[in-house]
PDB file of N, CA and C in Angstrom:
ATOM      1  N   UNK A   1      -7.419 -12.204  -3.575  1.00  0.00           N
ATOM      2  CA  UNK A   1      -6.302 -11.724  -2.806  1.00  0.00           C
ATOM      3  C   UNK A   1      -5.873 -10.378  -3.381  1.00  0.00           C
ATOM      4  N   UNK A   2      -5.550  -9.700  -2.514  1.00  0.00           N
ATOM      5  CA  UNK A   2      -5.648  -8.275  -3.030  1.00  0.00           C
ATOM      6  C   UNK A   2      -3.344  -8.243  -3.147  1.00  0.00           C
ATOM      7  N   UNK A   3      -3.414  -7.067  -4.437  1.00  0.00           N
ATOM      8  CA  UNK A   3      -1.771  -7.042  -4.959  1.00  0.00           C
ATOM      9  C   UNK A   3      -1.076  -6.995  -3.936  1.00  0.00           C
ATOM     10  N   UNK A   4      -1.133  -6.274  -2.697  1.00  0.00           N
ATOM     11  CA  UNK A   4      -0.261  -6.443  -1.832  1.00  0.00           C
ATOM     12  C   UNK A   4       0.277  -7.522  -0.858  1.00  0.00           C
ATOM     13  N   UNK A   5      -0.847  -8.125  -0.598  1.00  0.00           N
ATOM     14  CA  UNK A   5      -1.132  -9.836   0.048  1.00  0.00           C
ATOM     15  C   UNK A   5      -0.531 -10.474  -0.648  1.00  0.00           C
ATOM     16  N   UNK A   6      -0.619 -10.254  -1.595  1.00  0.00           N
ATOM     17  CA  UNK A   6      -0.122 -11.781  -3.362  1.00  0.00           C
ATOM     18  C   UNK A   6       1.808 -11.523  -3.163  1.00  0.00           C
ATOM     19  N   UNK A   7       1.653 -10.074  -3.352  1.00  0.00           N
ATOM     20  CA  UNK A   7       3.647  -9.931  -3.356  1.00  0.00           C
ATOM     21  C   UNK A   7       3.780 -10.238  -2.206  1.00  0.00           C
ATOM     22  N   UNK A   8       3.623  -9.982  -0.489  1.00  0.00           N
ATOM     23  CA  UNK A   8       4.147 -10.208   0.442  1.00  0.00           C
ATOM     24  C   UNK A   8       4.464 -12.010   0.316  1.00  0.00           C
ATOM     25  N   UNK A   9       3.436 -12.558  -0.379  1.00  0.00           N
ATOM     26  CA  UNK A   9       3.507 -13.990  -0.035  1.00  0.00           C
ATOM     27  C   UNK A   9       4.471 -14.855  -1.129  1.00  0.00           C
ATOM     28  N   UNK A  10       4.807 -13.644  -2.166  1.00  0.00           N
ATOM     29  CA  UNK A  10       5.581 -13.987  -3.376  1.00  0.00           C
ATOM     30  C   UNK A  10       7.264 -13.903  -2.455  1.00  0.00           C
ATOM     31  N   UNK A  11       6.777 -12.893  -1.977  1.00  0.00           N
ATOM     32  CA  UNK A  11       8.722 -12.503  -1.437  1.00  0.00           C
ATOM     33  C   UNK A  11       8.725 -13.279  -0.307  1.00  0.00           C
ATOM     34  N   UNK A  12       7.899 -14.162   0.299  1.00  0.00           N
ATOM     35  CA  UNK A  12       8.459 -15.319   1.410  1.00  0.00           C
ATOM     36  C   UNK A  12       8.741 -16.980   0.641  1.00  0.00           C
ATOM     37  N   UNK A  13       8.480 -16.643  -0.409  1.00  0.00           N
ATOM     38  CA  UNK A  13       8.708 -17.964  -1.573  1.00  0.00           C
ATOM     39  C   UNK A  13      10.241 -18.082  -1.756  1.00  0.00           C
ATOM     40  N   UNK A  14      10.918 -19.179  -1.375  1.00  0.00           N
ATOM     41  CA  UNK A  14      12.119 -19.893  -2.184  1.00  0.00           C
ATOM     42  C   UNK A  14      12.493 -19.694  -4.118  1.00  0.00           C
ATOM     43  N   UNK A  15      13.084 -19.635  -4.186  1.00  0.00           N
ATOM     44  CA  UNK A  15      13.415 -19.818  -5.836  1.00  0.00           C
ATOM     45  C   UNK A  15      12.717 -20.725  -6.223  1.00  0.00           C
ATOM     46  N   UNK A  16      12.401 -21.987  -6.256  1.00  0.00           N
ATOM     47  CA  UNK A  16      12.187 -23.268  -6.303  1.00  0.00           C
ATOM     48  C   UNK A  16      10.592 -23.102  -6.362  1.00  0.00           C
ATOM     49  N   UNK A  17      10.155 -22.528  -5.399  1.00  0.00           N
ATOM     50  CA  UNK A  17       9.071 -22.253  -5.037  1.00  0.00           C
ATOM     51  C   UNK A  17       8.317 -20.807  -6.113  1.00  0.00           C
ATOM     52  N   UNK A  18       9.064 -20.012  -7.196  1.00  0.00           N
ATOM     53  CA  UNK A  18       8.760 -18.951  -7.548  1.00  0.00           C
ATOM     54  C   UNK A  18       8.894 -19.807  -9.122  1.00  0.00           C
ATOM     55  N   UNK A  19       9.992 -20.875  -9.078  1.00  0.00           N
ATOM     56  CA  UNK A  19       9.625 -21.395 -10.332  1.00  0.00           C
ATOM     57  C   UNK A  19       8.164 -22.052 -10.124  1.00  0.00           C
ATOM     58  N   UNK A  20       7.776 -22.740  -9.484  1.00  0.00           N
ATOM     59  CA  UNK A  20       6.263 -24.018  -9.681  1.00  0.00           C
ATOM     60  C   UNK A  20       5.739 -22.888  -9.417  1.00  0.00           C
ATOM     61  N   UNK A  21       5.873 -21.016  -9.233  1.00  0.00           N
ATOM     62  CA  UNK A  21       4.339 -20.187  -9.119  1.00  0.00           C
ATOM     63  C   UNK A  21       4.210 -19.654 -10.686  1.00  0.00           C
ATOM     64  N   UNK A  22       5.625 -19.882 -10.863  1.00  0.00           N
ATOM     65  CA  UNK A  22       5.505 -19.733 -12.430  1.00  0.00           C
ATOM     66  C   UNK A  22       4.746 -19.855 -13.494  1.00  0.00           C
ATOM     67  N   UNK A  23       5.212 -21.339 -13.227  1.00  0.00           N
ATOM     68  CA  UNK A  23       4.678 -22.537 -14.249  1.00  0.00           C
ATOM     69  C   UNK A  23       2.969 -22.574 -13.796  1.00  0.00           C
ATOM     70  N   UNK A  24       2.423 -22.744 -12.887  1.00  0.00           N
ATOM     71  CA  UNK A  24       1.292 -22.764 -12.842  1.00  0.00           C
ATOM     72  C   UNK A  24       0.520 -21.733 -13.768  1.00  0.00           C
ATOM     73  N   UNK A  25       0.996 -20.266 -13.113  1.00  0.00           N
ATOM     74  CA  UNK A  25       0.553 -18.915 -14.163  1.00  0.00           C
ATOM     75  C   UNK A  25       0.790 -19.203 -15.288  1.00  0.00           C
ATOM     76  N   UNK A  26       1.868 -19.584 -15.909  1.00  0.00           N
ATOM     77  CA  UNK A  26       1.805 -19.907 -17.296  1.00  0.00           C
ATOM     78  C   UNK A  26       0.601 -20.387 -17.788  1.00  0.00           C
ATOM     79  N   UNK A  27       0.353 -21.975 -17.041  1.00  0.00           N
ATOM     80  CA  UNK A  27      -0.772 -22.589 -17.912  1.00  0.00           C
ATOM     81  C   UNK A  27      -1.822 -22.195 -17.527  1.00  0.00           C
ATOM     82  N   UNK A  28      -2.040 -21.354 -16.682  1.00  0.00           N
ATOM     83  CA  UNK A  28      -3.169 -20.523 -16.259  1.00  0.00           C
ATOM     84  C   UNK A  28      -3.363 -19.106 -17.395  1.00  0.00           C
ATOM     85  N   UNK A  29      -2.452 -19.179 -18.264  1.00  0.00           N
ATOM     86  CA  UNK A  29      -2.361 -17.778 -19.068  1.00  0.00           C
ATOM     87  C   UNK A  29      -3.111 -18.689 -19.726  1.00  0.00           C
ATOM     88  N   UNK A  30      -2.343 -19.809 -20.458  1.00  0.00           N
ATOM     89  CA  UNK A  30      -2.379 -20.739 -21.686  1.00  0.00           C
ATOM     90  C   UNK A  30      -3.991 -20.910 -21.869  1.00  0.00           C
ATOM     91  N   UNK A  31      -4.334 -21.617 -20.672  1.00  0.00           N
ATOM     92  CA  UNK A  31      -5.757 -21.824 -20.798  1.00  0.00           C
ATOM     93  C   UNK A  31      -7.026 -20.819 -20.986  1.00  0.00           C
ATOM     94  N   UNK A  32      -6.558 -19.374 -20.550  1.00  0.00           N
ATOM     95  CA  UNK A  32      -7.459 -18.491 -20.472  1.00  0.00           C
ATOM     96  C   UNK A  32      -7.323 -18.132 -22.131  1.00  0.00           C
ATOM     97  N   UNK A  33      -5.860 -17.935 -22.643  1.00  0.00           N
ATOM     98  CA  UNK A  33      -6.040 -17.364 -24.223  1.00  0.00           C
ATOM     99  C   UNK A  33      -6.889 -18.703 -24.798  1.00  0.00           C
ATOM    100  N   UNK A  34      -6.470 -19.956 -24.807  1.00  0.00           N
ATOM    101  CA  UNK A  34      -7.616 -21.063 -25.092  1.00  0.00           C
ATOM    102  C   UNK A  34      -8.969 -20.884 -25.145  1.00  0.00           C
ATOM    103  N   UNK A  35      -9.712 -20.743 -23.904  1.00  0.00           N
ATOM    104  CA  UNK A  35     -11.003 -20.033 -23.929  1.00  0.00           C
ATOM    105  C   UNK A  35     -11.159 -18.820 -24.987  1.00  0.00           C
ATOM    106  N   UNK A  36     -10.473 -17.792 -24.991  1.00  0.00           N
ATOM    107  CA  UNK A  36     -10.713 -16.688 -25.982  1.00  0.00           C
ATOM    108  C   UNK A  36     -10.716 -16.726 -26.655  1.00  0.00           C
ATOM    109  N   UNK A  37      -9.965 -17.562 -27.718  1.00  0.00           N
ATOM    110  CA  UNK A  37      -9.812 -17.846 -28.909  1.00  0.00           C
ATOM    111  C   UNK A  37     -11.475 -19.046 -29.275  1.00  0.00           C
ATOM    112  N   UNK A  38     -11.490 -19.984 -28.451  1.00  0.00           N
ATOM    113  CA  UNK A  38     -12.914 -20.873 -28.071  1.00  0.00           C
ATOM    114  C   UNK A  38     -14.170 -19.989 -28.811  1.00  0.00           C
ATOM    115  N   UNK A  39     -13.954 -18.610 -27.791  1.00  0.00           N
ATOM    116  CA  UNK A  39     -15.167 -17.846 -27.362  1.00  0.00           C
ATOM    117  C   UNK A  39     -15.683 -18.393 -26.145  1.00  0.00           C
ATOM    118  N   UNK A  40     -14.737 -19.330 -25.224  1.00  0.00           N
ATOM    119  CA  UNK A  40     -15.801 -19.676 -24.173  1.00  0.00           C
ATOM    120  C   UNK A  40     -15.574 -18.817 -22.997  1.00  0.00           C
ATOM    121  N   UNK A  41     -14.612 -17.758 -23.227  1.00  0.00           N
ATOM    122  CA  UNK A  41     -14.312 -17.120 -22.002  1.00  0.00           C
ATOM    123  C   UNK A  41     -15.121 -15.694 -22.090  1.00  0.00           C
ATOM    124  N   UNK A  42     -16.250 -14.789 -20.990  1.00  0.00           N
ATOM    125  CA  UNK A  42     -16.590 -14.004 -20.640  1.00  0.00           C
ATOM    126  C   UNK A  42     -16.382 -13.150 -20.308  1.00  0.00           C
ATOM    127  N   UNK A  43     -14.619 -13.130 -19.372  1.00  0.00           N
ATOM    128  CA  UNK A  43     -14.126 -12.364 -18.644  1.00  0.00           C
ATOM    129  C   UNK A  43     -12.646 -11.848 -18.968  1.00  0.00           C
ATOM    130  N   UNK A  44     -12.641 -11.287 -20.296  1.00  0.00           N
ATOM    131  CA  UNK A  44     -11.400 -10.863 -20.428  1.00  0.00           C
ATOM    132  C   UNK A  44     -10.359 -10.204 -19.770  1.00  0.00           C
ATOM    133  N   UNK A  45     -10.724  -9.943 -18.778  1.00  0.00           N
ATOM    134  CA  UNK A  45      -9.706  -8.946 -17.713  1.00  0.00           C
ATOM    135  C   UNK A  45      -8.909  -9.877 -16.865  1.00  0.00           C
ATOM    136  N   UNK A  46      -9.238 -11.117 -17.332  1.00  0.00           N
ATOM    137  CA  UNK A  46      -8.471 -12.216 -16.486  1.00  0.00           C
ATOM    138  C   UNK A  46      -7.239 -12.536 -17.366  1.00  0.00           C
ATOM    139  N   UNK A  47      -7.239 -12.540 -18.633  1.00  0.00           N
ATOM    140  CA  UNK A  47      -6.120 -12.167 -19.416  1.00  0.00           C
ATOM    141  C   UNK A  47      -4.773 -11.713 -18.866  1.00  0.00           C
ATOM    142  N   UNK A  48      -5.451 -10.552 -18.166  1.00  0.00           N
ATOM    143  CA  UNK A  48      -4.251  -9.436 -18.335  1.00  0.00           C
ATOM    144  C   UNK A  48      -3.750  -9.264 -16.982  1.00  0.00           C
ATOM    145  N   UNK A  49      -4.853  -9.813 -15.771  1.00  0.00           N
ATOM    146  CA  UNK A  49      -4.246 -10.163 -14.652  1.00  0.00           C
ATOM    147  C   UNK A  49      -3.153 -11.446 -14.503  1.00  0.00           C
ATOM    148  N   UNK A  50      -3.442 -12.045 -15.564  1.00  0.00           N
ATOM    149  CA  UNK A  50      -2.034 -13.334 -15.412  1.00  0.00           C
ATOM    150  C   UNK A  50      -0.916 -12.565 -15.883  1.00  0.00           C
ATOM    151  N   UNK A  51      -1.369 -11.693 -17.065  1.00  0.00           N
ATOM    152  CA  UNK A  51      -0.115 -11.422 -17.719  1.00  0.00           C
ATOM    153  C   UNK A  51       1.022 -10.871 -16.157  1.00  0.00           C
ATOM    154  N   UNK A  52       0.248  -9.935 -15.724  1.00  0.00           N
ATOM    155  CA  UNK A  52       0.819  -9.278 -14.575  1.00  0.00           C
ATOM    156  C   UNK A  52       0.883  -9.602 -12.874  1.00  0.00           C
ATOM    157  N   UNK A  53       0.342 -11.105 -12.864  1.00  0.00           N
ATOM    158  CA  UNK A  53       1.136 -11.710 -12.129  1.00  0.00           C
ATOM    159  C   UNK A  53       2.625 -12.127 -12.455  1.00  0.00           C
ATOM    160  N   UNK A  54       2.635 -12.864 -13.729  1.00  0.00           N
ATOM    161  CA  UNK A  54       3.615 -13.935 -14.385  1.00  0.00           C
ATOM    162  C   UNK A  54       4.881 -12.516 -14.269  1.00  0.00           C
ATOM    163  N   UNK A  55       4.766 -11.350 -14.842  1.00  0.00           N
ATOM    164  CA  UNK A  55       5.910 -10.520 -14.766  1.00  0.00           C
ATOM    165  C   UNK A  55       6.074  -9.749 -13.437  1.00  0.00           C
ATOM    166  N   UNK A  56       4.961 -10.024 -12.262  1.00  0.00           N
ATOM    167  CA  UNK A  56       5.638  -9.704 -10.872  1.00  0.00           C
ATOM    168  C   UNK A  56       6.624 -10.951 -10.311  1.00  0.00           C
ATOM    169  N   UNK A  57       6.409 -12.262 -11.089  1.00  0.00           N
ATOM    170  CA  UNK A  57       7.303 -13.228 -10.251  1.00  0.00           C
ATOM    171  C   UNK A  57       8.355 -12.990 -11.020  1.00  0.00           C
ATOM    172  N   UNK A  58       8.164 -12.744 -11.804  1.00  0.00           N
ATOM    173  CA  UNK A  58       9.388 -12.855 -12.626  1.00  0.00           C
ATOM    174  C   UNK A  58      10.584 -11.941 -12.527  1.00  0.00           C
ATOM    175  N   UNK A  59       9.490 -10.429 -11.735  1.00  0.00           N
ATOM    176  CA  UNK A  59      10.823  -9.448 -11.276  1.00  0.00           C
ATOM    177  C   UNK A  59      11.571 -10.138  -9.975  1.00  0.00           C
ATOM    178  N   UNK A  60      10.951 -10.157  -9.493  1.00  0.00           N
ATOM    179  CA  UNK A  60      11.211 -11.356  -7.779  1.00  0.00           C
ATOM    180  C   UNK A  60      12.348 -11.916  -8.478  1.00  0.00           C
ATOM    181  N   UNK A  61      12.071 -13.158  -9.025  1.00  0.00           N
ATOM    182  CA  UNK A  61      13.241 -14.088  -9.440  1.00  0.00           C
ATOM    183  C   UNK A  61      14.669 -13.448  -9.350  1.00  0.00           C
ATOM    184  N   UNK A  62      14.385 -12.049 -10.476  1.00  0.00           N
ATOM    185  CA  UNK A  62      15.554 -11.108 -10.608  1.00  0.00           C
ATOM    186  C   UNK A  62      15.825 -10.609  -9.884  1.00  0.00           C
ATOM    187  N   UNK A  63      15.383 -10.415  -9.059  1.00  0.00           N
ATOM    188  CA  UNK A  63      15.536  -9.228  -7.484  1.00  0.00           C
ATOM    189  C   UNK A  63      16.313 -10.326  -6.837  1.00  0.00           C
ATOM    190  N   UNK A  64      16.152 -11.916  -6.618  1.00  0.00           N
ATOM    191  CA  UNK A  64      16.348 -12.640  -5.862  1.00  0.00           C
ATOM    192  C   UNK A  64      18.082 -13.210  -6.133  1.00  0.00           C
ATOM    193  N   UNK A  65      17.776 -12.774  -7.362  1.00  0.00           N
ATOM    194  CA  UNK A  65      19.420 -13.498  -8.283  1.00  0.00           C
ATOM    195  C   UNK A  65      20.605 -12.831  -7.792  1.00  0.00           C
ATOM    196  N   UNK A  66      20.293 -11.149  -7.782  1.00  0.00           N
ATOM    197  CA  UNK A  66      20.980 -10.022  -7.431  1.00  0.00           C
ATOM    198  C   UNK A  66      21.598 -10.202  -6.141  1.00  0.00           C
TER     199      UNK A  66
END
């Protein structure tokens, strides 16, 4: 899904709904540093795409609070 598709579908999400996209990314971070640390992961650039999902929902949230 390309960045612009991903936010349009982030900003039709509920609060409720931006926490469980949260939490998923989280353990989707969790597990990828797991692998790295392993050595079983190949694709380090997946790293850094969670990182920067997890802090686009997270501006949302704040945008949403406001």
């Amino acid at each position: 899904m390309k960045a612009q598709e991903y936010l349009k579908s982030l900003r039709a999400k509920s609060a409720n709904e931006l926490k469980e996209e949260l939490v998923a990314l989280r353990k989707e971070q969790f597990n990828l540093r797991m692998q790295k640390a392993t050595g079983q992961q190949n694709q380090s650039h997946l790293i850094t795409i969670a990182r920067k999902k997890v802090a686009q929902v997270k501006t949302l949230m704040r945008q949403q609070v406001k």
